[in-house]
Protein backbone atom coordinates (compact mmCIF):
# COMPACT_ATOMS: atom_id res chain seq x y z
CA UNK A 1 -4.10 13.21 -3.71
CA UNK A 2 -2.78 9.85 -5.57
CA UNK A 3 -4.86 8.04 -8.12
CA UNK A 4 -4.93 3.98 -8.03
CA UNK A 5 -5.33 2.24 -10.92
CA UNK A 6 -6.30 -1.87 -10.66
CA UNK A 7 -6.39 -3.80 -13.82
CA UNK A 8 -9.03 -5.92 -13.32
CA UNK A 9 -9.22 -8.65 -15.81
CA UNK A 10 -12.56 -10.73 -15.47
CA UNK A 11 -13.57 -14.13 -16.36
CA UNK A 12 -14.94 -14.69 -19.61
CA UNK A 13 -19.00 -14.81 -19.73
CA UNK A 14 -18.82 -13.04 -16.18
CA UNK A 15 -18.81 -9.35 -17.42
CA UNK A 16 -22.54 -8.63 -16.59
CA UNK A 17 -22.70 -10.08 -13.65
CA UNK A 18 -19.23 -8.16 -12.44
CA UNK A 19 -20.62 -5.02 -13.65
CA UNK A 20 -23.82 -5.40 -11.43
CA UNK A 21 -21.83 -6.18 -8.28
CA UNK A 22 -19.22 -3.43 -9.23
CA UNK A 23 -22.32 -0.84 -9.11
CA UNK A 24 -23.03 -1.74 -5.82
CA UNK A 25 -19.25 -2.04 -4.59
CA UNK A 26 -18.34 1.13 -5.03
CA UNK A 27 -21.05 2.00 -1.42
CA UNK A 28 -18.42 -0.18 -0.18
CA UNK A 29 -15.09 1.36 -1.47
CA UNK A 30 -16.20 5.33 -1.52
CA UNK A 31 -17.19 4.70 2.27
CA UNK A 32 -13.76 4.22 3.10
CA UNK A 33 -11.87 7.13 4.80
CA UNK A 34 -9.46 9.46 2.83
CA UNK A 35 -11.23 8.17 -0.34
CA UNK A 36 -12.43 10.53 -3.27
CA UNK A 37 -14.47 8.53 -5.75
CA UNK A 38 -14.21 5.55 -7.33
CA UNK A 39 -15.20 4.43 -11.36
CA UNK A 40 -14.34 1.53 -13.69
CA UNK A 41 -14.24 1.63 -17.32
CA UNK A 42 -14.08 -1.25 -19.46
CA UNK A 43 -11.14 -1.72 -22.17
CA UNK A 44 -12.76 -1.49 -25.23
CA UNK A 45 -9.90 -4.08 -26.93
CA UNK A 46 -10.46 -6.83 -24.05
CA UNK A 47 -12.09 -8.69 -21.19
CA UNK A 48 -10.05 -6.32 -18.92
CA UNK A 49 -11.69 -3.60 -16.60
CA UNK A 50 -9.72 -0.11 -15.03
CA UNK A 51 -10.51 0.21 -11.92
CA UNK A 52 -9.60 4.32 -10.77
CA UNK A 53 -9.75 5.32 -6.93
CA UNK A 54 -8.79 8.84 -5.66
CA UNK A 55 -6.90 9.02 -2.52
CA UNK A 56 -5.44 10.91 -0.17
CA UNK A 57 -1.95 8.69 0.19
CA UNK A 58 -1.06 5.45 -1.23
CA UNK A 59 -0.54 4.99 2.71
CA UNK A 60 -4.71 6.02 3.06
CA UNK A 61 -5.07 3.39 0.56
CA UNK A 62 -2.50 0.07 1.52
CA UNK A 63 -2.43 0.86 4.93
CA UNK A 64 -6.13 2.03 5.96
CA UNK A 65 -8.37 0.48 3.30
CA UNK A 66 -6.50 -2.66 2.96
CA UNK A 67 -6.37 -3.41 5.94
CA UNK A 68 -9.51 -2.87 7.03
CA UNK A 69 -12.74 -4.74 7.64
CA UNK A 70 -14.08 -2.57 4.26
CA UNK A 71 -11.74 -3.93 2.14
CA UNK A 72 -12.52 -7.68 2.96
CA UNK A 73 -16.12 -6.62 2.24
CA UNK A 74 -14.88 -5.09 -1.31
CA UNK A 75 -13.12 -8.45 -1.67
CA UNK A 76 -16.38 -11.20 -1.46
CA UNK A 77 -18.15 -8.61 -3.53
CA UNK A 78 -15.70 -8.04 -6.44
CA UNK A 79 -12.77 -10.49 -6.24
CA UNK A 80 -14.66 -13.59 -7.78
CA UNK A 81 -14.92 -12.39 -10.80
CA UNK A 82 -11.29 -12.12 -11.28
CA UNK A 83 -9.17 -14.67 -13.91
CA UNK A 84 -5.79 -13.03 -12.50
CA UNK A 85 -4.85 -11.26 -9.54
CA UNK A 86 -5.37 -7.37 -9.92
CA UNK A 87 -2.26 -5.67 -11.27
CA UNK A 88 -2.25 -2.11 -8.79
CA UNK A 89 -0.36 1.10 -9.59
CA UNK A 90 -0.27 4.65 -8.08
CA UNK A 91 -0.02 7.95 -9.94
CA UNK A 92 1.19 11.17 -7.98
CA UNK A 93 -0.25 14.74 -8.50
CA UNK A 94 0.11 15.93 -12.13
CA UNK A 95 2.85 17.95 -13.47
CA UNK A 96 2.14 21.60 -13.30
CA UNK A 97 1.25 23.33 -16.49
């Protein structure tokens, strides 16, 4: 399992109403196969959002979600309230203990 992280910076004065159509994205996103969960957490210093996704692959995740008919429904719903374009990063399994 892979974790994506999106930093989502928002436009200012937008932050309530990207909050309310983030709670009713994540339907959208945790529908999609090979898909664990989904949350975003604010940055406490800024107008800049974390968006975390568990997935199977990266390859579940840029070459099933993204390219499906899910993801442009994720898009109207979320993308809108962006100022920049997401920055997206994967993170493998952790390091054994």
């Amino acid at each position: 399992m892979i974790l994506e992280h999106a930093w989502l910076t928002i436009t200012e004065g937008r932050e309530a109403e990207f909050e309310t159509a983030m709670a009713q994205a994540f339907a959208i996103i945790e529908s999609a196969p090979g898909c664990h969960g989904a949350e975003v957490r604010r940055v406490v210093e800024s107008l800049n959002y974390v968006l975390i996704v568990k997935w199977d692959s990266v390859e579940v995740h840029m070459e099933g979600f993204r390219t499906s008919p899910l993801f442009e429904e994720w898009r109207a719903a979320t993308h809108h309230f962006y100022s920049e374009k997401p920055y997206v990063i994967h993170y493998s399994e952790p390091i054994a203990r």
